[in-house]
PDB file of N, CA and C in Angstrom:
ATOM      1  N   UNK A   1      -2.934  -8.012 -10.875  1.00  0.00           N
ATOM      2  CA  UNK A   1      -1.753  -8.143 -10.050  1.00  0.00           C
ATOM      3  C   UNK A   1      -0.551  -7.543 -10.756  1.00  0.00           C
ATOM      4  N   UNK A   2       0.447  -6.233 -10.243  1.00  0.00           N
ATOM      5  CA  UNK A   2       1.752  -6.445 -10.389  1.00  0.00           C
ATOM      6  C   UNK A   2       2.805  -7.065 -10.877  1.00  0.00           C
ATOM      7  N   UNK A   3       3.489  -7.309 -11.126  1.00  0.00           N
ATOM      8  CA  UNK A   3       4.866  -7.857 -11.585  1.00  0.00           C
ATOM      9  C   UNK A   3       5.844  -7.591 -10.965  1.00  0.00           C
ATOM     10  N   UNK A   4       6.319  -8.774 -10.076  1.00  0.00           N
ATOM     11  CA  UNK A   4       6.815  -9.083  -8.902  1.00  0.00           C
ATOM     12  C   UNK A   4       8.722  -7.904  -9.737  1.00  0.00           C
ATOM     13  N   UNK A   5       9.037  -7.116  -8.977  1.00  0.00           N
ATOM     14  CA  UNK A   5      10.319  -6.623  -9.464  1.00  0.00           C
ATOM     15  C   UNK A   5      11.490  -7.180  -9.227  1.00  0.00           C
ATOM     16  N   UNK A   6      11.284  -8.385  -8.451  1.00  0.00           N
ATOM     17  CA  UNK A   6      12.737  -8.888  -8.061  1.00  0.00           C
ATOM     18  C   UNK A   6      12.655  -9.789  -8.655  1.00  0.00           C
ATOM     19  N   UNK A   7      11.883 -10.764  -9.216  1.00  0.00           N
ATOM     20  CA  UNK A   7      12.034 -11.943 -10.106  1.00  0.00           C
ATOM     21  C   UNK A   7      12.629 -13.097  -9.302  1.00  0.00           C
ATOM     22  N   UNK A   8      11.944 -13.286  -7.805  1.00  0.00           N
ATOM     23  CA  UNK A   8      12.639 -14.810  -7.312  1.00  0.00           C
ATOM     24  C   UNK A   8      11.503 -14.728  -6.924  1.00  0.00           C
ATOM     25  N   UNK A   9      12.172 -16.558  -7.490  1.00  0.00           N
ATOM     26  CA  UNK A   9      11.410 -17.833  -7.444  1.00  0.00           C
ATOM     27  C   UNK A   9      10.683 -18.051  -5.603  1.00  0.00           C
ATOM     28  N   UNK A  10      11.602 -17.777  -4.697  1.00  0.00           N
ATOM     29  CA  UNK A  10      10.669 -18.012  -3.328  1.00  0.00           C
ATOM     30  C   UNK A  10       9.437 -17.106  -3.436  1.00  0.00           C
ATOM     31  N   UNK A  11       8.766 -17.511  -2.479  1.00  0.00           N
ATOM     32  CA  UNK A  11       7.700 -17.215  -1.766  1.00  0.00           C
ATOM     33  C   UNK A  11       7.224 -16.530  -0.705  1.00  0.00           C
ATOM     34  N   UNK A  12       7.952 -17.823   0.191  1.00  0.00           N
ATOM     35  CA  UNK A  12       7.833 -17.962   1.294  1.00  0.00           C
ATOM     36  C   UNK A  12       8.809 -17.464   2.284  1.00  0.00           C
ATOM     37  N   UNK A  13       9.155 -16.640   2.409  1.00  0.00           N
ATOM     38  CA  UNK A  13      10.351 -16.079   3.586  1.00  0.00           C
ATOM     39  C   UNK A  13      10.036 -16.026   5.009  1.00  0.00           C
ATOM     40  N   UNK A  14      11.052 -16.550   5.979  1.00  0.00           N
ATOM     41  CA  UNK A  14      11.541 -16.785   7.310  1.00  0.00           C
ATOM     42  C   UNK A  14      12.299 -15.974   7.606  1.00  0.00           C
ATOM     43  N   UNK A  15      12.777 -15.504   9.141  1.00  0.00           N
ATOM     44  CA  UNK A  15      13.178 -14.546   9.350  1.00  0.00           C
ATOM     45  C   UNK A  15      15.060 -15.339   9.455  1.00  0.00           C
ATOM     46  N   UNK A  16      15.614 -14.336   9.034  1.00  0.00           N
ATOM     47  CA  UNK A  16      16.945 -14.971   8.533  1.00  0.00           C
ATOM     48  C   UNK A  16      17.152 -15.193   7.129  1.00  0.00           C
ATOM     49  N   UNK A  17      16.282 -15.077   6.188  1.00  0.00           N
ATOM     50  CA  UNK A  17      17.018 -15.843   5.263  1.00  0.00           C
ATOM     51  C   UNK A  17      17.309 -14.233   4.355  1.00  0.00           C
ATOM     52  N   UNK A  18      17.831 -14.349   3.171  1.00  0.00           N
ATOM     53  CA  UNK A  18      18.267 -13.416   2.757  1.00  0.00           C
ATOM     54  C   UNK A  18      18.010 -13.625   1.023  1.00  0.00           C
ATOM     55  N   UNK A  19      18.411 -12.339   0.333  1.00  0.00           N
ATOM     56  CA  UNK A  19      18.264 -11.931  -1.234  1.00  0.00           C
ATOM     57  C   UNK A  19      19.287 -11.033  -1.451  1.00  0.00           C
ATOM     58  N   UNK A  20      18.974 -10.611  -3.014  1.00  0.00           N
ATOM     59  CA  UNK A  20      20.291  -9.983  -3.225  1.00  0.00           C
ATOM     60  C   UNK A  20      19.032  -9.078  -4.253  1.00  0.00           C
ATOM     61  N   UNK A  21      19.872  -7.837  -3.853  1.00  0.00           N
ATOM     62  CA  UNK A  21      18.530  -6.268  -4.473  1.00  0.00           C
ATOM     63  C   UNK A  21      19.199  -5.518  -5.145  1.00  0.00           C
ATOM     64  N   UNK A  22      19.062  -5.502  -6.186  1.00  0.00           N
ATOM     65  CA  UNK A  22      19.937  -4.323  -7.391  1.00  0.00           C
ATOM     66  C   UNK A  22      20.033  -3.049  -6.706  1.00  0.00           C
ATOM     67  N   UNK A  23      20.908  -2.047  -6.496  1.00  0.00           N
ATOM     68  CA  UNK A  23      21.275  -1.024  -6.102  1.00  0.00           C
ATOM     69  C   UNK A  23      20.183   0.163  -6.533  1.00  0.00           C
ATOM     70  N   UNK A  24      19.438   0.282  -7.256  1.00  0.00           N
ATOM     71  CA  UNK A  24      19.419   0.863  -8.083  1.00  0.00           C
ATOM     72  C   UNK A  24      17.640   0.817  -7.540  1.00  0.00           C
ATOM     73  N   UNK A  25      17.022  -0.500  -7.362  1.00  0.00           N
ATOM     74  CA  UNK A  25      15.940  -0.912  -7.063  1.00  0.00           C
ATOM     75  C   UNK A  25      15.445  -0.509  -5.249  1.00  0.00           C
ATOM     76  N   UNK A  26      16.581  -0.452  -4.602  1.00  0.00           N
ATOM     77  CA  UNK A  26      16.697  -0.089  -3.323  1.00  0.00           C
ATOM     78  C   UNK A  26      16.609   2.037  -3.294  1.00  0.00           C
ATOM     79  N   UNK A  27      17.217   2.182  -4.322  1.00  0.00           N
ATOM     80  CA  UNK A  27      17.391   3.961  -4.253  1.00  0.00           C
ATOM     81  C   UNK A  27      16.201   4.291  -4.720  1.00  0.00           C
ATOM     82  N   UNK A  28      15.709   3.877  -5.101  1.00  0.00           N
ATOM     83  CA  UNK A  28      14.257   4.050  -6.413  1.00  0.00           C
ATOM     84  C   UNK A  28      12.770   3.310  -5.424  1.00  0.00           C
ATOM     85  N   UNK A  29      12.919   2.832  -4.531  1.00  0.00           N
ATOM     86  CA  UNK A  29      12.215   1.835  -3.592  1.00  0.00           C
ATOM     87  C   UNK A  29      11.021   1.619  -4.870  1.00  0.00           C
ATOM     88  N   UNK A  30      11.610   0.487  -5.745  1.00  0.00           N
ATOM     89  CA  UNK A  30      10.830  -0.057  -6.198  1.00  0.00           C
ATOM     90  C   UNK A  30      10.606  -1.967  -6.055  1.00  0.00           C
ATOM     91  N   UNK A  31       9.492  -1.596  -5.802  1.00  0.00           N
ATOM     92  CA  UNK A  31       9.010  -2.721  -5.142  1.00  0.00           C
ATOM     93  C   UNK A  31       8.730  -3.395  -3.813  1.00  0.00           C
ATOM     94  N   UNK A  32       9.659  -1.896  -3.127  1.00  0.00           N
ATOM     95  CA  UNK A  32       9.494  -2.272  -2.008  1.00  0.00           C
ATOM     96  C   UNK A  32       9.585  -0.533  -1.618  1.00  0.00           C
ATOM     97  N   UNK A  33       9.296  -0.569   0.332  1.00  0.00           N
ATOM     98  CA  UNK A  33       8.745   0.510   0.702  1.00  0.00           C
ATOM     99  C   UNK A  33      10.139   0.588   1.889  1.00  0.00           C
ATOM    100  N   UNK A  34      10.360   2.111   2.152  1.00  0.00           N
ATOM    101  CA  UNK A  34      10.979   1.906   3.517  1.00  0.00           C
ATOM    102  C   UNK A  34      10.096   2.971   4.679  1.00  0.00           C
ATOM    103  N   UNK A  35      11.009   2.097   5.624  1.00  0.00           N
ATOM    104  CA  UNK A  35      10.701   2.908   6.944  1.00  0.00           C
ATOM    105  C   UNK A  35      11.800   3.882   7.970  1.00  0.00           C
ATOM    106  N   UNK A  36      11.683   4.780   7.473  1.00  0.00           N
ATOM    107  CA  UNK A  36      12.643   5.533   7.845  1.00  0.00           C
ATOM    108  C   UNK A  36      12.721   5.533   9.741  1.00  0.00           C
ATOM    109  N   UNK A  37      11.632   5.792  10.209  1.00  0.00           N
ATOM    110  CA  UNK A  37      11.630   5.677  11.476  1.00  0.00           C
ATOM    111  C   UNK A  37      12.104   4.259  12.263  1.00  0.00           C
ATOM    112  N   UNK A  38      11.551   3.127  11.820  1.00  0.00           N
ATOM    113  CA  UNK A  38      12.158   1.827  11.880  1.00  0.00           C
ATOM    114  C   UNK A  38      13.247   1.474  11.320  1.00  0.00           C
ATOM    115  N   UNK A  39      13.708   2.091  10.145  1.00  0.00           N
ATOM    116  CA  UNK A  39      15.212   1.760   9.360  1.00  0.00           C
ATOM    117  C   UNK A  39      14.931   0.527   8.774  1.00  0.00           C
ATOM    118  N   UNK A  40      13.949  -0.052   8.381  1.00  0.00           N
ATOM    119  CA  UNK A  40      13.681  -1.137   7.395  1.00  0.00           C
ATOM    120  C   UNK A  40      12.608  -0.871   6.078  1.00  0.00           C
ATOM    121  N   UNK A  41      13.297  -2.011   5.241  1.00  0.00           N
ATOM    122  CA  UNK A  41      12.398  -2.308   4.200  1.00  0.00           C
ATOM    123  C   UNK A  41      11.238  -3.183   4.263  1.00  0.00           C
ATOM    124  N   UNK A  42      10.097  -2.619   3.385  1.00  0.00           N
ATOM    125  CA  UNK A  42       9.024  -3.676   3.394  1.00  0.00           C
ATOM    126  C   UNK A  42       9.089  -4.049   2.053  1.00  0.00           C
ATOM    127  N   UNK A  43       8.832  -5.118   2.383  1.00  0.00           N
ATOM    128  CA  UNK A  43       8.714  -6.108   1.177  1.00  0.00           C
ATOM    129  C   UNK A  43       7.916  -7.522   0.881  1.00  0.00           C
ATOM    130  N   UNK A  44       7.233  -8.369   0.095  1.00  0.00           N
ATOM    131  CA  UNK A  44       6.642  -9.202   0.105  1.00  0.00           C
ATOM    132  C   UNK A  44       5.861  -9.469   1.440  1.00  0.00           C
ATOM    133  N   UNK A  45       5.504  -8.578   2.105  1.00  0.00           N
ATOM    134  CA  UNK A  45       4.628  -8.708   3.241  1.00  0.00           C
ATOM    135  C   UNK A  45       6.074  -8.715   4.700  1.00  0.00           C
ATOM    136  N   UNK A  46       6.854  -8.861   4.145  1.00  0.00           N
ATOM    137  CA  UNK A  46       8.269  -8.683   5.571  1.00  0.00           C
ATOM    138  C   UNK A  46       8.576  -7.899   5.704  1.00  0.00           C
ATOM    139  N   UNK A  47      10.013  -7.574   6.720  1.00  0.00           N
ATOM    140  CA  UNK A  47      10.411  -6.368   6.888  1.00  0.00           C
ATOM    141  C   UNK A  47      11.854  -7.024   6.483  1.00  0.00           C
ATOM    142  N   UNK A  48      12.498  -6.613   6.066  1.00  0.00           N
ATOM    143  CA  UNK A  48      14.006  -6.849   5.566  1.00  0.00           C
ATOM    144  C   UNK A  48      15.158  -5.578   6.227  1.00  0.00           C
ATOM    145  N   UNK A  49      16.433  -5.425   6.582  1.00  0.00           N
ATOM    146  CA  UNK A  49      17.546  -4.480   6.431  1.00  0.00           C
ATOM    147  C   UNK A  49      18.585  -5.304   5.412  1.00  0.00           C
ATOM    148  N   UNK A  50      19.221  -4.092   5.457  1.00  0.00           N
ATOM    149  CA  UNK A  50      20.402  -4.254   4.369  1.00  0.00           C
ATOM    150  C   UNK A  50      21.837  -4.963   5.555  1.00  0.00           C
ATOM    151  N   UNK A  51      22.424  -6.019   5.318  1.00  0.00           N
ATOM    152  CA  UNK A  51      23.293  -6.909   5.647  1.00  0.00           C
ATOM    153  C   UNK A  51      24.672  -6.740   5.160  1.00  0.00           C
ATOM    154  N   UNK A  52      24.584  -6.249   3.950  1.00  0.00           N
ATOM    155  CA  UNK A  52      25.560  -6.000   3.194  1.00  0.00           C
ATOM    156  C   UNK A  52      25.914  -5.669   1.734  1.00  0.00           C
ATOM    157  N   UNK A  53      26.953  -6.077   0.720  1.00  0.00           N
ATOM    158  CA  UNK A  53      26.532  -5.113  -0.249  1.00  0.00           C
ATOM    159  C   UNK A  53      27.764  -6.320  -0.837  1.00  0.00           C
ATOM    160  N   UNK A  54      27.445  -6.836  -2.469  1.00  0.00           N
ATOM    161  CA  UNK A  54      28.268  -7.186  -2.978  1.00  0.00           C
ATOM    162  C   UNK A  54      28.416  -6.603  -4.549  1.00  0.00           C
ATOM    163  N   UNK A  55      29.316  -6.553  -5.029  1.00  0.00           N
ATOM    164  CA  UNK A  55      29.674  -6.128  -6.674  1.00  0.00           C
ATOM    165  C   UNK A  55      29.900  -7.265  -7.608  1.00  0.00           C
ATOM    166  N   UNK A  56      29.117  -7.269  -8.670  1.00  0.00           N
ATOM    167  CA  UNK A  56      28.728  -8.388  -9.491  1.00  0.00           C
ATOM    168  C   UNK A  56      30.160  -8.039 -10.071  1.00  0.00           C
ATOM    169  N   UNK A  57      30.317  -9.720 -11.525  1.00  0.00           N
ATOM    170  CA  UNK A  57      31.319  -9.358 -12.255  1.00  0.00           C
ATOM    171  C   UNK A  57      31.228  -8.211 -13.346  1.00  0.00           C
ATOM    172  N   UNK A  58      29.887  -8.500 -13.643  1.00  0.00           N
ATOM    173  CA  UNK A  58      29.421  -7.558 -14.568  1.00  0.00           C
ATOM    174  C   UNK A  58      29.524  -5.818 -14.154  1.00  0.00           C
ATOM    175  N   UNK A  59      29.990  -5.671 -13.036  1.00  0.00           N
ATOM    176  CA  UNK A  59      29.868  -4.300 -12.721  1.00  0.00           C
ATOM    177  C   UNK A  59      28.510  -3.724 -11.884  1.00  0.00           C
ATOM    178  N   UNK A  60      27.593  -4.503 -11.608  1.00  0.00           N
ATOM    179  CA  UNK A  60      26.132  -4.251 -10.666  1.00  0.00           C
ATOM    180  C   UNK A  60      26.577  -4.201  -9.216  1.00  0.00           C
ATOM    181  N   UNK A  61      25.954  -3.363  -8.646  1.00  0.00           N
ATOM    182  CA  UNK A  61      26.360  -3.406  -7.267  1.00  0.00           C
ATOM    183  C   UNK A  61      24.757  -4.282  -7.052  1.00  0.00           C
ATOM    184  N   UNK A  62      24.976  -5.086  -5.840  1.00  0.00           N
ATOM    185  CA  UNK A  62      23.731  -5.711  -5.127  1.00  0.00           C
ATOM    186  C   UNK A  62      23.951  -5.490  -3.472  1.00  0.00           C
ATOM    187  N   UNK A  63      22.683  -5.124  -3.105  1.00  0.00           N
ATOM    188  CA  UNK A  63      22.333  -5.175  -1.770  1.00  0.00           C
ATOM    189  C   UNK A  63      22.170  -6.557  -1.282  1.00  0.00           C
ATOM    190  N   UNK A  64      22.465  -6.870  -0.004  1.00  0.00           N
ATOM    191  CA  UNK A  64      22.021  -8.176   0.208  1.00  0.00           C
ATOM    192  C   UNK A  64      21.157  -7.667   1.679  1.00  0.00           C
ATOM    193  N   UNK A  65      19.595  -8.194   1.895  1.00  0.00           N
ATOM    194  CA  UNK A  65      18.424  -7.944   2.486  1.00  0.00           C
ATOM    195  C   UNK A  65      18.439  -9.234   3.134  1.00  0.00           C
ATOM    196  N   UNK A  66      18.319  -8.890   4.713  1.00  0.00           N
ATOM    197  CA  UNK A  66      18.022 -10.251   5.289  1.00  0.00           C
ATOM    198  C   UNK A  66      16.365  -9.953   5.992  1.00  0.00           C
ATOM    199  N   UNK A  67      15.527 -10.955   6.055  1.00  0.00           N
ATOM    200  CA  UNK A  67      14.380 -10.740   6.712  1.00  0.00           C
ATOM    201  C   UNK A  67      14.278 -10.985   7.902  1.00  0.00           C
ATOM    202  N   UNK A  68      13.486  -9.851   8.701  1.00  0.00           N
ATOM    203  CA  UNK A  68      13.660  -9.432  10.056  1.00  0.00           C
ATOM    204  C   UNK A  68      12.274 -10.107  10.826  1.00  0.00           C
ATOM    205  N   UNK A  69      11.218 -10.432   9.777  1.00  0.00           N
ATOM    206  CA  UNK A  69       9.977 -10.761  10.317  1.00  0.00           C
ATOM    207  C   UNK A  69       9.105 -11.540   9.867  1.00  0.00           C
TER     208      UNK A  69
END
């Protein structure tokens, strides 16, 4: 098995709930796949879009991914 790249603790995702995706991990689609024709990410078996975008203190930009499915 892999080594999960996002390092959270859930599991289990519902549609609605959301994460936060290093910038960097989203440009690089590591760990996860997109769909250009659909405009979503796959991920842990879901489909996720991007919701929004916040800037750490540290200077990291993060995506925030809500799940669609």
């Amino acid at each position: 098995m892999g080594v999960n790249p996002f390092q959270v603790v859930k599991t289990n995702w519902s549609p609605g709930d959301r994460r936060e995706i290093e910038d960097w991990r989203i440009e690089r689609q590591e760990g996860l796949e997109y769909d250009s024709y659909r405009r979503v990410y796959m991920a842990d078996g879901r489909e996720w879009v991007i919701v929004g975008q916040i800037m750490k203190p540290d200077g990291r930009k993060y995506y925030i991914l809500e799940c669609m499915e």
